[in-house]
Protein backbone atom coordinates (compact mmCIF):
# COMPACT_ATOMS: atom_id res chain seq x y z
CA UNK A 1 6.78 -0.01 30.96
CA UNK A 2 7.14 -2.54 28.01
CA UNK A 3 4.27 -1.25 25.43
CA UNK A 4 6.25 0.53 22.57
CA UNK A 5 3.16 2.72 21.37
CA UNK A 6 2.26 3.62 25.57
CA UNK A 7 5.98 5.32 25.37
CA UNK A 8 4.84 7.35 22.55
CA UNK A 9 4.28 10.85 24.93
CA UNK A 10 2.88 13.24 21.88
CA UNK A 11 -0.52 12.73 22.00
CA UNK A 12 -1.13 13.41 18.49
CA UNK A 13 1.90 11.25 17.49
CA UNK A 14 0.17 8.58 19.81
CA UNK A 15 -3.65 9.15 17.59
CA UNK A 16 -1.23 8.64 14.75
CA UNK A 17 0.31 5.39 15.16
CA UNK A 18 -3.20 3.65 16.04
CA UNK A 19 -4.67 5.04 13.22
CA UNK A 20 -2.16 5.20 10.11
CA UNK A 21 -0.98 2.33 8.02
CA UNK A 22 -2.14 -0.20 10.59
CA UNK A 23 -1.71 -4.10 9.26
CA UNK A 24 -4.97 -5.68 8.32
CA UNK A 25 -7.04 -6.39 11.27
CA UNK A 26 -7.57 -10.39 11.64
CA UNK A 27 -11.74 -11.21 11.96
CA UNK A 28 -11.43 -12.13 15.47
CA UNK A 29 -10.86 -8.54 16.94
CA UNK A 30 -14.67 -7.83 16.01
CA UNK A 31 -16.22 -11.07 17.95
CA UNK A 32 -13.62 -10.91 20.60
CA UNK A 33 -14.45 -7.54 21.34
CA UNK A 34 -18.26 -8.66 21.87
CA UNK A 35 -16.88 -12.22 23.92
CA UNK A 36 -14.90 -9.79 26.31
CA UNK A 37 -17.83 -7.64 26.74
CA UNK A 38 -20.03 -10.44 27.22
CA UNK A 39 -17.34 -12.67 29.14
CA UNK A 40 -16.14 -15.27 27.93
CA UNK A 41 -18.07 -19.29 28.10
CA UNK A 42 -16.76 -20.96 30.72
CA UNK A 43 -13.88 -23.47 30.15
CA UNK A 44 -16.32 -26.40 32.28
CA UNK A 45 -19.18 -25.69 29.39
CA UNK A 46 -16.91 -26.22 26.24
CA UNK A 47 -17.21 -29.32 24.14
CA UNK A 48 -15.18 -32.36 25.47
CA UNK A 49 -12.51 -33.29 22.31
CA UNK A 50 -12.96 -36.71 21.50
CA UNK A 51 -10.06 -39.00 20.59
CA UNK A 52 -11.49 -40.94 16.81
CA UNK A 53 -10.91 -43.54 15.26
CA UNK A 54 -10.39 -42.74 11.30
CA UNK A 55 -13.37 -44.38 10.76
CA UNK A 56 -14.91 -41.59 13.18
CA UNK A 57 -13.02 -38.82 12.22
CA UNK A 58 -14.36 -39.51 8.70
CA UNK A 59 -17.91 -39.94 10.05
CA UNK A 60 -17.76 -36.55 11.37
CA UNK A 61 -16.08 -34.92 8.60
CA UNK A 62 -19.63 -35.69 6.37
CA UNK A 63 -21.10 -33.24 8.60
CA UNK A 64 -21.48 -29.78 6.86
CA UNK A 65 -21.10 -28.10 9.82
CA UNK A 66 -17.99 -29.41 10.59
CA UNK A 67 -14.28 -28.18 9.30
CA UNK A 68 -11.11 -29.80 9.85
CA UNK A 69 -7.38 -27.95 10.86
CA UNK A 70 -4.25 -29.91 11.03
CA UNK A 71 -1.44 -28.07 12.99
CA UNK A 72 1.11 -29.92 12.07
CA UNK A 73 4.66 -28.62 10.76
CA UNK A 74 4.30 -26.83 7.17
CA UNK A 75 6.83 -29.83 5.91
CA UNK A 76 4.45 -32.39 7.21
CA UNK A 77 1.21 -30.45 6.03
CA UNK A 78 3.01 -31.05 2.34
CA UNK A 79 4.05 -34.23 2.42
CA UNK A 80 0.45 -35.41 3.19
CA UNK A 81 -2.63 -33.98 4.45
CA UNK A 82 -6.46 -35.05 4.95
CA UNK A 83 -7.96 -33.44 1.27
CA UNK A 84 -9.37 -30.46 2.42
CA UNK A 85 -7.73 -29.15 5.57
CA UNK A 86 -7.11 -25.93 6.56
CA UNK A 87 -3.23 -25.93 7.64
CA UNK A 88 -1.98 -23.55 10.71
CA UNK A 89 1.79 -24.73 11.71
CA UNK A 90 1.43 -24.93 15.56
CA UNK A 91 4.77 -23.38 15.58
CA UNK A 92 3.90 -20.34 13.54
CA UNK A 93 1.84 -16.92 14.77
CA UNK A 94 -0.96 -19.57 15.60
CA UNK A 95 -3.41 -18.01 17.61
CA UNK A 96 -3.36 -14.90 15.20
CA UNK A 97 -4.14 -17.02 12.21
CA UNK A 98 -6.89 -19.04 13.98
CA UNK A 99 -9.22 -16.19 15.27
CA UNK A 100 -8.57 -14.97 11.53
CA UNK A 101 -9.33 -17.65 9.18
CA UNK A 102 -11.03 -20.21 11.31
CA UNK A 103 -14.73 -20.35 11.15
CA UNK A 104 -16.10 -19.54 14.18
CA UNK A 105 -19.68 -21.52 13.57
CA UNK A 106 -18.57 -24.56 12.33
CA UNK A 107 -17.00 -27.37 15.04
CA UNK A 108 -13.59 -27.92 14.61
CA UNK A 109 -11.92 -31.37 14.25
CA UNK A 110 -7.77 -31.46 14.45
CA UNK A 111 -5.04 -33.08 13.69
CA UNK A 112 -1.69 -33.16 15.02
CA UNK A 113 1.41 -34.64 15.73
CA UNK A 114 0.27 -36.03 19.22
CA UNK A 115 -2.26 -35.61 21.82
CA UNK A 116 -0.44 -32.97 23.94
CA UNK A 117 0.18 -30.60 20.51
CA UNK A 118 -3.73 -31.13 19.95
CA UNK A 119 -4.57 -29.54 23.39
CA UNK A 120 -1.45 -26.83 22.65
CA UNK A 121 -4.29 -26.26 20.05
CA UNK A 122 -7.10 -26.19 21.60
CA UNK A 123 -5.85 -24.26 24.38
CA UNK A 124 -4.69 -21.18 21.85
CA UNK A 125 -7.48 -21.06 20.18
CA UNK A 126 -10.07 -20.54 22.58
CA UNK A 127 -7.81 -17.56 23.22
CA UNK A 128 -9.26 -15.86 19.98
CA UNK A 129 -12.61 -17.07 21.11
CA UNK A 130 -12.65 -20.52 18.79
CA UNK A 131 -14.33 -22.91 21.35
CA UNK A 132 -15.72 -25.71 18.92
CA UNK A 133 -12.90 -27.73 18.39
CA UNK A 134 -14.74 -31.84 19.02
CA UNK A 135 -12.35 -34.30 18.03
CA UNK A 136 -8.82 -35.60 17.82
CA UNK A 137 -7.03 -37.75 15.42
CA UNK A 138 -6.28 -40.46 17.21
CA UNK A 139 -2.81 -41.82 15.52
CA UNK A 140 -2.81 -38.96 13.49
CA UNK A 141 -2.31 -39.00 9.92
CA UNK A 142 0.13 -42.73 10.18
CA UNK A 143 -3.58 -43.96 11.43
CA UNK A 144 -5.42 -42.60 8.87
CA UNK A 145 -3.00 -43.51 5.84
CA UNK A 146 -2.94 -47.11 7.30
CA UNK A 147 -6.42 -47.50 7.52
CA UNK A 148 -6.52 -46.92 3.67
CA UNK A 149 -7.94 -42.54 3.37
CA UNK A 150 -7.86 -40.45 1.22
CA UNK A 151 -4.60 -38.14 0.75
CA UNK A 152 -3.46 -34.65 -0.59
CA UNK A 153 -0.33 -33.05 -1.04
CA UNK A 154 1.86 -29.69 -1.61
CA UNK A 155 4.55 -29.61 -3.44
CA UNK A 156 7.16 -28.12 -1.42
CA UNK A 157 10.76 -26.58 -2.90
CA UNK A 158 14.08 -24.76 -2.32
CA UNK A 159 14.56 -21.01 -2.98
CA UNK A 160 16.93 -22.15 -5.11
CA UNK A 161 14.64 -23.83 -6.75
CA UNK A 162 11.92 -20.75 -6.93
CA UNK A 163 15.08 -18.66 -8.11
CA UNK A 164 15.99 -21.14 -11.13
CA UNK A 165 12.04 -21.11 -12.15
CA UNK A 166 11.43 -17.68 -12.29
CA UNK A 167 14.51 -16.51 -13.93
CA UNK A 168 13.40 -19.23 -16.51
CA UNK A 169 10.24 -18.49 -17.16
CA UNK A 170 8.16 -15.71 -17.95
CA UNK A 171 5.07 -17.00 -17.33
CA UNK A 172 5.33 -18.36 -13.59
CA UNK A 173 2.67 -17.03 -10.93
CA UNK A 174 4.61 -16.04 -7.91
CA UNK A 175 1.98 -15.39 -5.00
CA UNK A 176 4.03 -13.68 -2.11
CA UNK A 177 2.05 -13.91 0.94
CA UNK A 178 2.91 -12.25 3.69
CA UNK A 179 1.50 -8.53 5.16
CA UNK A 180 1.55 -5.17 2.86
CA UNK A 181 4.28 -3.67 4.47
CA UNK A 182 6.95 -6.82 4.37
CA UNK A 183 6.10 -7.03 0.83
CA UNK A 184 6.31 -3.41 0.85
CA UNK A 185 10.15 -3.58 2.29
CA UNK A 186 11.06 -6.52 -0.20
CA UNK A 187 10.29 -8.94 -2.62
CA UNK A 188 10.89 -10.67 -5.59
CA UNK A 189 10.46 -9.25 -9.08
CA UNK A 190 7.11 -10.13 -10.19
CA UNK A 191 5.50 -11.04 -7.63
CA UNK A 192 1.97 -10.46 -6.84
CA UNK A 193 1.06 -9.90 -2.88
CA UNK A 194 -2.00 -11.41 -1.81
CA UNK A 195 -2.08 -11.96 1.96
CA UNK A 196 -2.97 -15.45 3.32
CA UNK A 197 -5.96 -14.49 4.34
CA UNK A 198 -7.34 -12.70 2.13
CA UNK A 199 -7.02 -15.87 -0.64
CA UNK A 200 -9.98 -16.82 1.06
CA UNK A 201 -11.77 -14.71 -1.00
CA UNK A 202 -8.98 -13.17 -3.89
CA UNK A 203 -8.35 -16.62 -5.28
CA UNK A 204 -10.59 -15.81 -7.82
CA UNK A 205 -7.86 -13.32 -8.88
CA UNK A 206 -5.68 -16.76 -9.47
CA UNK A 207 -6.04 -19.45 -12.50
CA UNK A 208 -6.90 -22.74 -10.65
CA UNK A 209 -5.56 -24.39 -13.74
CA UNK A 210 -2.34 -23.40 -13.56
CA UNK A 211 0.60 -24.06 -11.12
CA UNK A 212 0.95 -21.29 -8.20
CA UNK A 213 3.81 -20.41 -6.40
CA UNK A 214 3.74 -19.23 -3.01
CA UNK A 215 6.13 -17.95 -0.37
CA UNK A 216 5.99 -15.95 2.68
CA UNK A 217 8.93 -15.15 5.17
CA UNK A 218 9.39 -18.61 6.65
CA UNK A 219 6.45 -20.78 4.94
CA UNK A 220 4.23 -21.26 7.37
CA UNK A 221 1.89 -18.66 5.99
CA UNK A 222 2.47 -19.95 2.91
CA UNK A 223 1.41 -22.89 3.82
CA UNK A 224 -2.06 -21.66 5.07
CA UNK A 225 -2.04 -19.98 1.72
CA UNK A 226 -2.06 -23.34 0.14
CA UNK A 227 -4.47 -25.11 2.25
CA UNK A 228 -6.70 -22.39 0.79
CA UNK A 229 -5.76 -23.12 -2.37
CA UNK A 230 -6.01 -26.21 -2.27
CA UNK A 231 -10.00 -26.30 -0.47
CA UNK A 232 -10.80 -23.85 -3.52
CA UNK A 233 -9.68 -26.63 -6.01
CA UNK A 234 -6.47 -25.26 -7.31
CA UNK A 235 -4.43 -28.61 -8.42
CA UNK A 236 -0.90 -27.61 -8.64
CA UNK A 237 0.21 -25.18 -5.62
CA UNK A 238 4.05 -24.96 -4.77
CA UNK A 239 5.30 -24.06 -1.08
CA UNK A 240 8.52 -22.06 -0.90
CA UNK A 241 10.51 -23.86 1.80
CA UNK A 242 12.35 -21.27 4.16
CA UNK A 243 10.32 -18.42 2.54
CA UNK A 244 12.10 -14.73 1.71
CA UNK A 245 14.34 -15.45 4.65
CA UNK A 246 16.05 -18.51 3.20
CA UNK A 247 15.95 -16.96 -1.02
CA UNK A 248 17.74 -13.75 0.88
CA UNK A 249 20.01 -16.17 2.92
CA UNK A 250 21.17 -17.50 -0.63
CA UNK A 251 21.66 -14.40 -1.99
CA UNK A 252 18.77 -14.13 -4.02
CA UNK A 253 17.42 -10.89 -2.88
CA UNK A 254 17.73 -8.86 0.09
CA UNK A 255 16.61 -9.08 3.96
CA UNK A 256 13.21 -7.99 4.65
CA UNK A 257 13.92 -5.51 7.69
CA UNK A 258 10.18 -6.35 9.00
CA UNK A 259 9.28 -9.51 8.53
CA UNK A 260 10.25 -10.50 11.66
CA UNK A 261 7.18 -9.68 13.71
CA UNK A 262 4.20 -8.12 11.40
CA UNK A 263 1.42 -8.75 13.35
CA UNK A 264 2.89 -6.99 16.03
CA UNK A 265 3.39 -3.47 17.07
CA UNK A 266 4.56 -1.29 14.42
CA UNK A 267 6.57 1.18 16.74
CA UNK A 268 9.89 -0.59 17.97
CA UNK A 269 12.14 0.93 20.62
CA UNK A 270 14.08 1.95 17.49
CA UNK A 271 11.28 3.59 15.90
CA UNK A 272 11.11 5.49 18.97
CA UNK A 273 14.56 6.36 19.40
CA UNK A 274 14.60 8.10 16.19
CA UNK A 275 11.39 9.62 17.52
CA UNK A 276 12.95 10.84 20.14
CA UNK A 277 15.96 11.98 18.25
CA UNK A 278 14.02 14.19 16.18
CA UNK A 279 12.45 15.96 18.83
């Protein structure tokens, strides 16, 4: 009753949406697809998520086979992070991002805000089939900084900001992050898309040495985008607060018409009324 592309009735219109200019599929589709067929571990047989110390945490984090997320908000994330982190805002399209850039051999250690965001966490990603999350900040990052750790940062700025840069400068490196077909719809003169993800492996495209801009609709993406950065040893990385939808709220450029869901389906119940208007 609710599925957009189920209402599509031509058959060969139906082939055609699942098939044509489809957004990137994240990693986890492939390994769910196997966890479903296999059925999934049972919730009693996942590891138990410790609560440690910094002192603990830091033990852990020597391990090779362990990674470490923080979840916290994007403005947080900026203002100071544990060197190294990969950065999913709990409050973004979490889940999606987590089966996509997460890896899915390594254990998992998290911080957050507090202990019931942690297992808001934990609880979303074993949805995309990432069960090895271990331990838990305990204090989060006022704990750590107190008991004397290491820090990193992003720098974090206005569109306004971005706007007064870029019409100042020739030679700034705009990174616009989001999916193809937002990009596609609207963006800044310039600018070069590179999806989140994919910086994983295209930050080789990018000069390490020199400062990167990056902005997606909101900055939450973004902000993935520079916790990737950042792990690949790029020094100066910018985060667009507010993303296109706050430099088109100041007049900057105009509103991206898709950017509000991109992940999701591609046929809207105005797609289809057109459809159907056509016909």
């Amino acid at each position: 009753m609710y599925n957009s592309a189920l209402k599509i009735t031509n058959k060969e219109k139906f082939i055609t949406s699942l098939t044509t200019d489809m957004p990137p599929a994240p990693d986890h589709f492939s390994r769910c697809s196997d966890i479903n067929r296999d059925g999934p571990e049972l919730v009693r047989n996942l590891p138990v998520v410790e609560e440690l110390s910094p002192a603990g945490f830091l033990d852990k984090l020597h391990d090779p086979d362990t990674d470490l997320l923080d979840v916290r908000s994007y403005a947080a994330f900026a203002g100071l992070h544990i060197p190294k982190a990969w950065h999913l805002d709990i409050n973004g399209n979490f889940p999606t991002f987590a089966g996509w850039v997460l890896p899915p051999e390594k254990n998992i250690l998290l911080v957050a805000d507090s202990f019931q965001e942690a297992t808001e966490a934990i609880d979303w990603a074993r949805r995309v089939g990432v069960d090895h999350i271990t331990g838990y900040l305990k204090g989060g990052m006022v704990a750590w900084v107190t008991d004397g750790q290491k820090i990193d940062h992003v720098n974090l700025i206005s569109a306004q900001t971005l706007h007064e840069r870029i019409t100042g400068s020739s030679g700034t490196v705009l990174v616009d992050t989001r999916a193809p077909a937002e990009f596609t719809d609207s963006h800044i003169s310039g600018a070069v898309n590179i999806p989140s993800p994919d910086l994983r492996s295209r930050n080789k495209e990018l000069n390490p040495e020199k400062p990167v801009y990056l902005i997606c609709s909101t900055g939450n993406r973004s902000s993935l985008a520079a916790s990737i950065l950042k792990r690949n040893g790029f020094h100066e990385v910018y985060n667009v607060a507010g993303g296109m939808t706050g430099y088109s709220a100041a007049g900057h450029a105009r509103q991206c018409k898709v950017c509000v869901n991109p992940h999701g389906p591609r046929y809207s119940s105005d797609f289809l009324a057109r459809e159907n208007n056509e016909e």
